[in-house]
C-alpha atoms as a PDB file:
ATOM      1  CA  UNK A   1      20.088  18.344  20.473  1.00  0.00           C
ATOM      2  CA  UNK A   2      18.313  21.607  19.999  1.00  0.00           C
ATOM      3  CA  UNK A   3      15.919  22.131  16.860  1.00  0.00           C
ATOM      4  CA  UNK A   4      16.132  24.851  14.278  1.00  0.00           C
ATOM      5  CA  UNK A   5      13.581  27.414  14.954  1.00  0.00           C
ATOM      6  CA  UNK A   6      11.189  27.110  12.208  1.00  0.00           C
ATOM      7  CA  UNK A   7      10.747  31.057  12.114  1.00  0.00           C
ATOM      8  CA  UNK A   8      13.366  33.434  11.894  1.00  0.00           C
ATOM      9  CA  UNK A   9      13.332  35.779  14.928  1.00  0.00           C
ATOM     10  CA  UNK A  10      12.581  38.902  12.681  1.00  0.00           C
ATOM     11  CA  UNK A  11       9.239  37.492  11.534  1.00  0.00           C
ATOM     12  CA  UNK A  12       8.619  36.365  15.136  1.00  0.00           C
ATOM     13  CA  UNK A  13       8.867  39.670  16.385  1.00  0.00           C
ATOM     14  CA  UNK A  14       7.457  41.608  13.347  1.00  0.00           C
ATOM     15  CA  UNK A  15       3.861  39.251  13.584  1.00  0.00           C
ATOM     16  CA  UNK A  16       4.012  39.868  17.456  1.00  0.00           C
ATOM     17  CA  UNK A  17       4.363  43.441  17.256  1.00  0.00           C
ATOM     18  CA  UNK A  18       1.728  43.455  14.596  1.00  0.00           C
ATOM     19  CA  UNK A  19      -0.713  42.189  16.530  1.00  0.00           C
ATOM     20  CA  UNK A  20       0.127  44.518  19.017  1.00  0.00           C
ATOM     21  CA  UNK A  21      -0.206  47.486  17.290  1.00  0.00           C
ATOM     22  CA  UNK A  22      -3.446  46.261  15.042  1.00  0.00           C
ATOM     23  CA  UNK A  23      -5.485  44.892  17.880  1.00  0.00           C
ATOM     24  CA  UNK A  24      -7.539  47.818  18.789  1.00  0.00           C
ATOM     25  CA  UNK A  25      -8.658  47.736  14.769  1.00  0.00           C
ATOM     26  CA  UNK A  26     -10.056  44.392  15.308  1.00  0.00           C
ATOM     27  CA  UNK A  27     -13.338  43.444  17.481  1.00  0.00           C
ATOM     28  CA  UNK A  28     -10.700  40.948  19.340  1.00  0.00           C
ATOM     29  CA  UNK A  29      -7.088  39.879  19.792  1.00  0.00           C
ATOM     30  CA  UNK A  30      -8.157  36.662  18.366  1.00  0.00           C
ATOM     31  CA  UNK A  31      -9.011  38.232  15.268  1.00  0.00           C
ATOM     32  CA  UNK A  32      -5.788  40.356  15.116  1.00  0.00           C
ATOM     33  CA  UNK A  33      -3.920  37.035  15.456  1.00  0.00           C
ATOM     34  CA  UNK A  34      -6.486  35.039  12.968  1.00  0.00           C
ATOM     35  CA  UNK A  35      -5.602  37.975  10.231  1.00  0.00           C
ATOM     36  CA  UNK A  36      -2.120  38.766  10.675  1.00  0.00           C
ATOM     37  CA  UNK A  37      -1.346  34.971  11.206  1.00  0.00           C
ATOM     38  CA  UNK A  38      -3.003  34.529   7.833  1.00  0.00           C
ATOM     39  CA  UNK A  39      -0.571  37.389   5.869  1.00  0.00           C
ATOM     40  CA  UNK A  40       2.183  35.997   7.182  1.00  0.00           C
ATOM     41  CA  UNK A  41       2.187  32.073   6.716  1.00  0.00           C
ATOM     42  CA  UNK A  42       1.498  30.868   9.881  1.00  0.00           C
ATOM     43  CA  UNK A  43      -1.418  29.040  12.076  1.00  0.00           C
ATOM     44  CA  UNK A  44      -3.145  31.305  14.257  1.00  0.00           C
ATOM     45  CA  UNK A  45      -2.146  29.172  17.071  1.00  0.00           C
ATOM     46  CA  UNK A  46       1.524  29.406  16.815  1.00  0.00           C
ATOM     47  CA  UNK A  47       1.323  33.085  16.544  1.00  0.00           C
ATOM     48  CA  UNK A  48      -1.333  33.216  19.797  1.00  0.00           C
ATOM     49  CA  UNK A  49       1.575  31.792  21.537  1.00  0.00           C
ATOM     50  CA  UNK A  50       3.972  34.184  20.513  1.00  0.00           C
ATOM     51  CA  UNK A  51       2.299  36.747  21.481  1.00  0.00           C
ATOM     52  CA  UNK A  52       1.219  35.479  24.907  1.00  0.00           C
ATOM     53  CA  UNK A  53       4.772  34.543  25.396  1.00  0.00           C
ATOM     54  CA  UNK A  54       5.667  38.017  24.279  1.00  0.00           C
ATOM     55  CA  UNK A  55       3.255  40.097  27.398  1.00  0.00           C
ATOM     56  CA  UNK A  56       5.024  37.522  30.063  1.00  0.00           C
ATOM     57  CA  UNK A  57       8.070  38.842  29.241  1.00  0.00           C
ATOM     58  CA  UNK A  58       6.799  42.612  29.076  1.00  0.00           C
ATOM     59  CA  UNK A  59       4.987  42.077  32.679  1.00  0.00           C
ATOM     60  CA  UNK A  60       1.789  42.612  31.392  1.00  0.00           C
ATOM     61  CA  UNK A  61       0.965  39.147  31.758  1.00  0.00           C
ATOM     62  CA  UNK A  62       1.262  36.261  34.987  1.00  0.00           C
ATOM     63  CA  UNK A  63       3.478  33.450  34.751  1.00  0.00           C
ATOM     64  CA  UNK A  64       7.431  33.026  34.140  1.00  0.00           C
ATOM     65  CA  UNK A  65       9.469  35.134  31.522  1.00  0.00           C
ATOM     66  CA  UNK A  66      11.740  33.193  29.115  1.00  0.00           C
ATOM     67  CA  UNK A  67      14.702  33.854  31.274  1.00  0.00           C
ATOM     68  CA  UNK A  68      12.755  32.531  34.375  1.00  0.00           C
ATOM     69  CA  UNK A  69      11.779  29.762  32.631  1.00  0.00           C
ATOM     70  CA  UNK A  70      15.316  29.040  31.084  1.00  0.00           C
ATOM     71  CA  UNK A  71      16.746  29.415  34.476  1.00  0.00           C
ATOM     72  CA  UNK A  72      14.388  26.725  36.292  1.00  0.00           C
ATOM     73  CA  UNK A  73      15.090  24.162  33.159  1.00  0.00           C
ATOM     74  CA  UNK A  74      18.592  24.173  34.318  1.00  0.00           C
ATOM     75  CA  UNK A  75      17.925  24.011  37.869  1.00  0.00           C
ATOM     76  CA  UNK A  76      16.139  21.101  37.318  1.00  0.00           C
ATOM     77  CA  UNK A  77      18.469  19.417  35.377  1.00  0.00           C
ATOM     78  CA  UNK A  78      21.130  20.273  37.739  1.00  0.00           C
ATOM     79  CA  UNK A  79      19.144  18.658  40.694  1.00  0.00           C
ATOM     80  CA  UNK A  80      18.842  15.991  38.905  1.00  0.00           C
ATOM     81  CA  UNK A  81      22.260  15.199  38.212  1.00  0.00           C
ATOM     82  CA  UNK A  82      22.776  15.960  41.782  1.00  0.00           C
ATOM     83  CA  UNK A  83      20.186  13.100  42.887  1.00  0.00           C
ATOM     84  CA  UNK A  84      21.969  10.729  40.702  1.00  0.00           C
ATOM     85  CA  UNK A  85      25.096  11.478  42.537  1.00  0.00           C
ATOM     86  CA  UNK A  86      23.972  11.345  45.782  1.00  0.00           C
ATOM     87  CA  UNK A  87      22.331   7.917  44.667  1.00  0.00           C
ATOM     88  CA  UNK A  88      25.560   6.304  43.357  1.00  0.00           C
ATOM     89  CA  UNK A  89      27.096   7.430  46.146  1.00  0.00           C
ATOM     90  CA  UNK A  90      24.870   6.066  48.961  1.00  0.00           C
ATOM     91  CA  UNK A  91      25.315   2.368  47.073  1.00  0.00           C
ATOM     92  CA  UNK A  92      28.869   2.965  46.980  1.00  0.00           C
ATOM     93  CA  UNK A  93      29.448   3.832  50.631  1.00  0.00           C
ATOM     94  CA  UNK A  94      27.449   1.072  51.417  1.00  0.00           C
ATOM     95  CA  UNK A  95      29.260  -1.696  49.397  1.00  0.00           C
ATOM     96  CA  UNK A  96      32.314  -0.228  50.558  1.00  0.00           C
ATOM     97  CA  UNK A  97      30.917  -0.635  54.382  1.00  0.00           C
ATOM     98  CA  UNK A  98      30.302  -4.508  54.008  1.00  0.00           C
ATOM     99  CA  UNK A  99      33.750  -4.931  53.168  1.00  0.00           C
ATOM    100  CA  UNK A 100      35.378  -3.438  55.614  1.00  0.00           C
ATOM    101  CA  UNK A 101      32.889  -4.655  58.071  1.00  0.00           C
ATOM    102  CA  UNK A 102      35.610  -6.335  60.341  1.00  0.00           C
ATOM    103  CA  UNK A 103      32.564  -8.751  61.749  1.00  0.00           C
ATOM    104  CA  UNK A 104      31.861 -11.934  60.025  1.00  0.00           C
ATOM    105  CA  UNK A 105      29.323 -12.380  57.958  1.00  0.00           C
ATOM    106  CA  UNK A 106      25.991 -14.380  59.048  1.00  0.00           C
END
């Protein structure tokens, strides 16, 4: 169940690359972000994300691009499903293991 981006991914990228270009005209990023955020319709917040998001992937940033981060999701997911299956398994083999248990039982 994946939600509809609230942004197209033109203005995504046009605000980002605003900010990029128009930072040096500003006394911070912040402000960049505070001004262009406020042209185009959008808390300041939301766009300060973008645009952190946006040096991660470029390398100009620490931390894990989108694809990184995409990739470890399913990882995850996949381990989990795996940990589920290795549970239900481990209860099976040991029901299956009392009753063929040729001993009586106690």
């Amino acid at each position: 169940m994946t939600q509809r981006p609230r942004y197209p991914v033109e203005v995504r990228e046009r605000a980002v690359r605003l900010v990029l270009e128009h930072a040096g005209e500003h006394a911070s990023q912040w402000a960049a972000i505070e001004s262009i955020a406020s042209k185009c319709g959008m808390t300041p917040e939301t766009l300060r994300k973008w645009v952190r998001r946006a040096e991660v992937d470029a390398g100009s940033r620490p931390g894990l691009t989108t694809d990184e981060r995409k990739r470890l999701s399913e990882l995850e997911r996949e381990n989990r499903e795996l940990r589920r299956a290795n549970e239900i398994l481990k209860t099976a083999a040991a029901f299956f293991a009392r009753e063929l248990d040729p001993r009586p039982p106690r």
